[in-house]
Protein backbone atom coordinates (compact mmCIF):
# COMPACT_ATOMS: atom_id res chain seq x y z
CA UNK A 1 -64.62 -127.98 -6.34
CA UNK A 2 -67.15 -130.25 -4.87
CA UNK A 3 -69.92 -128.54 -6.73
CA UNK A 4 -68.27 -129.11 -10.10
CA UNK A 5 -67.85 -132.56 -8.96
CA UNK A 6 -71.34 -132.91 -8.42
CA UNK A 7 -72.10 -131.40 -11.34
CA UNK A 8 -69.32 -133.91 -13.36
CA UNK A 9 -71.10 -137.07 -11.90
CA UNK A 10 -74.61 -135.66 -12.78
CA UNK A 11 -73.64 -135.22 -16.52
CA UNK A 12 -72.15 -138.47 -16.70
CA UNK A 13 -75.60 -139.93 -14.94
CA UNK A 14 -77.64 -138.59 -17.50
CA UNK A 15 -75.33 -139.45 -20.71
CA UNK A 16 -75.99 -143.19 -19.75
CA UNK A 17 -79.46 -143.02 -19.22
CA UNK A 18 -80.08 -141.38 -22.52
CA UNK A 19 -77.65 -143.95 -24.54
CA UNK A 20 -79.29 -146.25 -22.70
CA UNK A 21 -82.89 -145.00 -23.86
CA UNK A 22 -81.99 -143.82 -27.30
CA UNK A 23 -79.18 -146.76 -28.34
CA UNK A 24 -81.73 -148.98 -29.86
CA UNK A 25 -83.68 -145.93 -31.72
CA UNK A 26 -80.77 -144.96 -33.21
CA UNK A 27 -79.87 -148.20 -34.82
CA UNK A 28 -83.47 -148.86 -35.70
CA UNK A 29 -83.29 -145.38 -37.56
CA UNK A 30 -79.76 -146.20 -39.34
CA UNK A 31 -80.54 -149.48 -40.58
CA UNK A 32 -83.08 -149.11 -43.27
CA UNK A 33 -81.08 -146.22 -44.55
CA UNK A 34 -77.92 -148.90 -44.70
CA UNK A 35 -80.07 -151.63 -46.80
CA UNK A 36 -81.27 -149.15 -49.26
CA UNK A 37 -80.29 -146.62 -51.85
CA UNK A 38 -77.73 -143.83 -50.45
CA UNK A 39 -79.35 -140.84 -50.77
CA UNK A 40 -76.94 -137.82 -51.34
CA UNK A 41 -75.20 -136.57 -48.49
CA UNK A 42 -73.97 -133.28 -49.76
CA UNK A 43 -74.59 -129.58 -48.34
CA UNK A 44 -76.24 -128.38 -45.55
CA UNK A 45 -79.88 -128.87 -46.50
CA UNK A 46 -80.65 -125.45 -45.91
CA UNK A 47 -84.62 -124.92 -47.94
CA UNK A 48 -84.96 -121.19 -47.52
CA UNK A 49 -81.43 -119.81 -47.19
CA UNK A 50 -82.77 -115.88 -46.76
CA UNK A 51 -85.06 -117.39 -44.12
CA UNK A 52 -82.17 -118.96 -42.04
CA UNK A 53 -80.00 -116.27 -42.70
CA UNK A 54 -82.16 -113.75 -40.92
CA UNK A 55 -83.07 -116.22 -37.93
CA UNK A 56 -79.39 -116.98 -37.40
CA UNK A 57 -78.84 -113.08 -37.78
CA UNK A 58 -81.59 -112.85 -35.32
CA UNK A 59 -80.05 -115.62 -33.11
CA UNK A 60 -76.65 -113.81 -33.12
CA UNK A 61 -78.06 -110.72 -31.52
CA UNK A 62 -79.79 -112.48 -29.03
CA UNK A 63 -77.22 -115.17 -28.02
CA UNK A 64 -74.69 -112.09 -27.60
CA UNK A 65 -77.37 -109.89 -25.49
CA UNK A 66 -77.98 -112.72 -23.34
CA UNK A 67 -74.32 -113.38 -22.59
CA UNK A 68 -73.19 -110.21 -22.52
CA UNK A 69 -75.77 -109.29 -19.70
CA UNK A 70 -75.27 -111.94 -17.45
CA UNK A 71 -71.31 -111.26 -17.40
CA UNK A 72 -71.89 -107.13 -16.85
CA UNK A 73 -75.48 -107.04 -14.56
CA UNK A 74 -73.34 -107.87 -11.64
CA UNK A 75 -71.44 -105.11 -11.91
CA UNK A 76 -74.01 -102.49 -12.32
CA UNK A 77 -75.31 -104.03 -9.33
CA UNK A 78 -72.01 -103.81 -7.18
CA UNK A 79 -72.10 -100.20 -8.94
CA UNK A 80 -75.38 -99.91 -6.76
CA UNK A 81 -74.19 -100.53 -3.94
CA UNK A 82 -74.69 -104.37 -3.14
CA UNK A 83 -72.64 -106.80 -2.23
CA UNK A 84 -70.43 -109.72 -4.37
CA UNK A 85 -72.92 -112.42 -2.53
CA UNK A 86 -76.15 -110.50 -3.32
CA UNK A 87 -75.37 -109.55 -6.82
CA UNK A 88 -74.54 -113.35 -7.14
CA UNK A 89 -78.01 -113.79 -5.70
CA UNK A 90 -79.74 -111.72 -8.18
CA UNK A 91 -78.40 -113.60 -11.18
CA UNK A 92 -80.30 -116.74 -9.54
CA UNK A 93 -83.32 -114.17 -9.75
CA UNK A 94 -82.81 -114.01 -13.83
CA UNK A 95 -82.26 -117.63 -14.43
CA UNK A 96 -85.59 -118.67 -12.53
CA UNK A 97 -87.32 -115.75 -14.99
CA UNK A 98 -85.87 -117.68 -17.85
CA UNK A 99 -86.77 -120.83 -16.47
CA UNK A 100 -90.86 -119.57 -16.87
CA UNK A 101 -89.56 -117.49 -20.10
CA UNK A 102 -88.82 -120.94 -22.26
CA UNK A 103 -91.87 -122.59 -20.74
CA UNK A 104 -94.18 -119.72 -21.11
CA UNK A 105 -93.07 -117.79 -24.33
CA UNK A 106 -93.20 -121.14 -26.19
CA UNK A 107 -97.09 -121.71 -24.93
CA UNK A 108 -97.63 -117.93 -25.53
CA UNK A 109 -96.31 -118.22 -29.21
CA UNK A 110 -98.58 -121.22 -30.15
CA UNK A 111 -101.26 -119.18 -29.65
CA UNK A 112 -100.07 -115.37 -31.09
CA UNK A 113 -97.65 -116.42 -33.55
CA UNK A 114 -93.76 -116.48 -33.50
CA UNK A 115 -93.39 -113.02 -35.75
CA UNK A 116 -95.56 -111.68 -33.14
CA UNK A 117 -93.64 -113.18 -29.79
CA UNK A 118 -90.54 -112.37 -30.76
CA UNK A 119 -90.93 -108.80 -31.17
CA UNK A 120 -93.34 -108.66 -27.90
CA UNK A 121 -90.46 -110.47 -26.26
CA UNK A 122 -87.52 -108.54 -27.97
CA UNK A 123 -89.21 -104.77 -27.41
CA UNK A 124 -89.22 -105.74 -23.28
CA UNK A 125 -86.39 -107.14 -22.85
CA UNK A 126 -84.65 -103.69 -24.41
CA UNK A 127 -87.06 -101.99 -22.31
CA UNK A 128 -85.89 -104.43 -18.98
CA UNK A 129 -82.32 -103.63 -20.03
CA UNK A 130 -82.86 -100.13 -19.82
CA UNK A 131 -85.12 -100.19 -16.90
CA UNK A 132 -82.29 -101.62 -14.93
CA UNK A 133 -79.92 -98.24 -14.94
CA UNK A 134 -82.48 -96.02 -12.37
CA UNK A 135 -84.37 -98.86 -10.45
CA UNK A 136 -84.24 -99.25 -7.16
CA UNK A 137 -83.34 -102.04 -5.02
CA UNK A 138 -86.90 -102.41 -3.87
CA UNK A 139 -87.92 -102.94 -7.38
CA UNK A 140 -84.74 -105.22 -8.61
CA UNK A 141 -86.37 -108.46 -7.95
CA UNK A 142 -89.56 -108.31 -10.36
CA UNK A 143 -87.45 -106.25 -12.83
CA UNK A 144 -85.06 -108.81 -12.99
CA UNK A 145 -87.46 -111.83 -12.89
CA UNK A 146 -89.47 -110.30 -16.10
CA UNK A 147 -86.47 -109.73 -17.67
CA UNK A 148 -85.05 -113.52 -17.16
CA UNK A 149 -88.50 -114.51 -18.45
CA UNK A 150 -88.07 -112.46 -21.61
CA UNK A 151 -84.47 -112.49 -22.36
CA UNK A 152 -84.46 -116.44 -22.61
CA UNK A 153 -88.03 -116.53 -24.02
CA UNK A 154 -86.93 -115.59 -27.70
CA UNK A 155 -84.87 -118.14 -27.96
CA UNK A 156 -87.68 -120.82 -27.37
CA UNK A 157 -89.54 -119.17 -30.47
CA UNK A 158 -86.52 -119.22 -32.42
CA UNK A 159 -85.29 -122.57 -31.80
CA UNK A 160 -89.27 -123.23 -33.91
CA UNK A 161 -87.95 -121.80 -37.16
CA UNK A 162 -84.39 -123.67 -37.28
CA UNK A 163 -86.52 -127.02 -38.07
CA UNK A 164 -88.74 -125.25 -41.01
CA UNK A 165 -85.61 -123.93 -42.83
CA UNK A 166 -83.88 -127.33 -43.38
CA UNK A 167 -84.57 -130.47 -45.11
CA UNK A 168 -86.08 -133.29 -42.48
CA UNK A 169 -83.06 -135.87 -43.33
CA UNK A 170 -80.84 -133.08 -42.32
CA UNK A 171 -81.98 -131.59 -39.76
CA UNK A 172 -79.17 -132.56 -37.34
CA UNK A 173 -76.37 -131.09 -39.02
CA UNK A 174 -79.12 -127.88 -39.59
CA UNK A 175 -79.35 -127.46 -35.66
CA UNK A 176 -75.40 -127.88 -35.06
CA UNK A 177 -74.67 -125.33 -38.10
CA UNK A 178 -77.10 -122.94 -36.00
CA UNK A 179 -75.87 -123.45 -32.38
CA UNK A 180 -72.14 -123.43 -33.23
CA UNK A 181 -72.64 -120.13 -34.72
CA UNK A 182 -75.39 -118.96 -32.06
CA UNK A 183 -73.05 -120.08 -29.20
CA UNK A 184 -70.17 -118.70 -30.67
CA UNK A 185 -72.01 -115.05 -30.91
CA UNK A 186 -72.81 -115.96 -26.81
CA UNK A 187 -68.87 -116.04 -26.42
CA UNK A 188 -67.87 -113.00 -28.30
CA UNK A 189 -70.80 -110.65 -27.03
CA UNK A 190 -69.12 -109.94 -23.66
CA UNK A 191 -65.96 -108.78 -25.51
CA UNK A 192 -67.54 -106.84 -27.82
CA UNK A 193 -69.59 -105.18 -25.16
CA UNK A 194 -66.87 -105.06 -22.88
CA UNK A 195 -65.11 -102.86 -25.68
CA UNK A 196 -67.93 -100.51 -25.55
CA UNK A 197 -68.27 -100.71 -21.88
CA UNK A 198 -63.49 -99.72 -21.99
CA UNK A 199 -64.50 -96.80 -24.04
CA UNK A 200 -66.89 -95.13 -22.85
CA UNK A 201 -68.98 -96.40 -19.20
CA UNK A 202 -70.69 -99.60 -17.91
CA UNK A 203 -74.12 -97.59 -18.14
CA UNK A 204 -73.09 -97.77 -22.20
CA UNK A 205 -72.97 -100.69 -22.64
CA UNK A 206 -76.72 -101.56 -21.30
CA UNK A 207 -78.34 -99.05 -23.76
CA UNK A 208 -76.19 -101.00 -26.56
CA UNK A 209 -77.44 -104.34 -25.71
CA UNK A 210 -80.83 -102.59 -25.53
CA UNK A 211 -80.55 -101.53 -28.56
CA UNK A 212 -79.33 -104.96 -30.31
CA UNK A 213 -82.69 -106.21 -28.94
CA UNK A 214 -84.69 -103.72 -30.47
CA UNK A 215 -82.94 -104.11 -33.50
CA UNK A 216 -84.33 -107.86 -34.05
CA UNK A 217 -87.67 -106.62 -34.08
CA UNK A 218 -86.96 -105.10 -37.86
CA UNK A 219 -85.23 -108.53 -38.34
CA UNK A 220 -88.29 -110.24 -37.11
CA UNK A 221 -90.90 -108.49 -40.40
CA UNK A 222 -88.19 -109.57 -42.98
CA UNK A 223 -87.92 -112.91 -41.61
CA UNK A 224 -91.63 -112.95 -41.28
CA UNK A 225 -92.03 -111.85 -45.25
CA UNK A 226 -89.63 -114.63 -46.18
CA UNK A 227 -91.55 -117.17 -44.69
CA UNK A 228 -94.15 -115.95 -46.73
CA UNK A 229 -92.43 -116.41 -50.09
């Protein structure tokens, strides 16, 4: 309860200072828009809708796999044979890996391309997932770093092509239709895996998020051929 609390306080801490900083931007921004003509304020402002429809596609396998695994990887690791506390641990091991990931996958796609990041980053995190059923404990902690640094990598490079696919005036509304429907794939993913996980075995439901990553990387030339259109 205390930590929440902390956390509460923090939030609130950092809600002022940015309506603090941003207050006068924002009216500065509005006002000339007030004083002239209206422009129209209808639909989403999507510019490529085939484009955005295969990014949020993309998005929604990604925002599940991501969820999904961070709700079951402490049970394959009980399943090994470690304890609540150190599979707690471990999941601090991931989010430092996706810590670097968003730093590092964003400076690694200015320089190779997003087509090309996202499928580097997509094809090892499947091969992570998977890589996490027969290794040992001795080898947990850089499996699980490299995985944190590619699992939240993708959606660094992703995040890129939600501003291309919408019209500048509307960008706002663009990047709230995207996360509601990205965020809401993050909350259904553990059920759906979960399902898999009921039917058949916990090991199952690692190769299926494995394969959902894979499957972007098909996602990832159609969404790159759109672009080019």
């Amino acid at each position: 309860r205390l930590s929440l609390l902390g956390l509460g306080w923090v939030s609130l801490l950092f809600a002022g200072g940015f309506w603090a900083t941003w207050r006068q931007k924002d009216q500065q921004r509005i006002k000339p828009a007030q004083t002239g003509t209206a422009p129209a304020d209808r639909g989403w402002g999507i510019l490529h809708p085939k484009t955005f429809t295969t990014l949020l596609s993309m998005g929604v396998l990604d925002s599940s796999v991501r969820s999904a695994l961070l709700t079951f990887i402490p049970f394959l690791l009980i399943e090994k044979g470690m304890s609540d506390t150190s599979a707690g641990l471990m999941l601090t091991i991931i989010f430092a890996g996706g810590a670097a990931g968003k730093l590092g996958c964003g400076l690694l796609a200015n320089r190779l391309g997003n087509a090309t990041m996202i499928v580097f980053t997509e094809i090892l995190t499947g091969t992570f997932i998977l890589l996490l059923l027969p290794v040992g404990r001795v080898m947990l902690l850089p499996v699980l770093f490299l995985l944190g640094f590619f699992l939240n990598g993708t959606s660094s490079v992703l995040l890129d092509g939600v501003a291309d696919s919408f019209d500048s005036a509307k960008r706002s509304r663009g990047y709230g239709l995207y996360f509601t429907i990205y965020l809401g794939a993050g909350a259904l993913g553990p059920i759906a895996y979960g399902f898999v996980g009921d039917t058949w075995q916990l090991t199952s439901v690692f190769f299926a998020m494995a394969l959902a990553s894979l499957a972007i990387v098909p996602l990832t030339g159609l969404y790159h051929l759109s672009r080019k259109r």
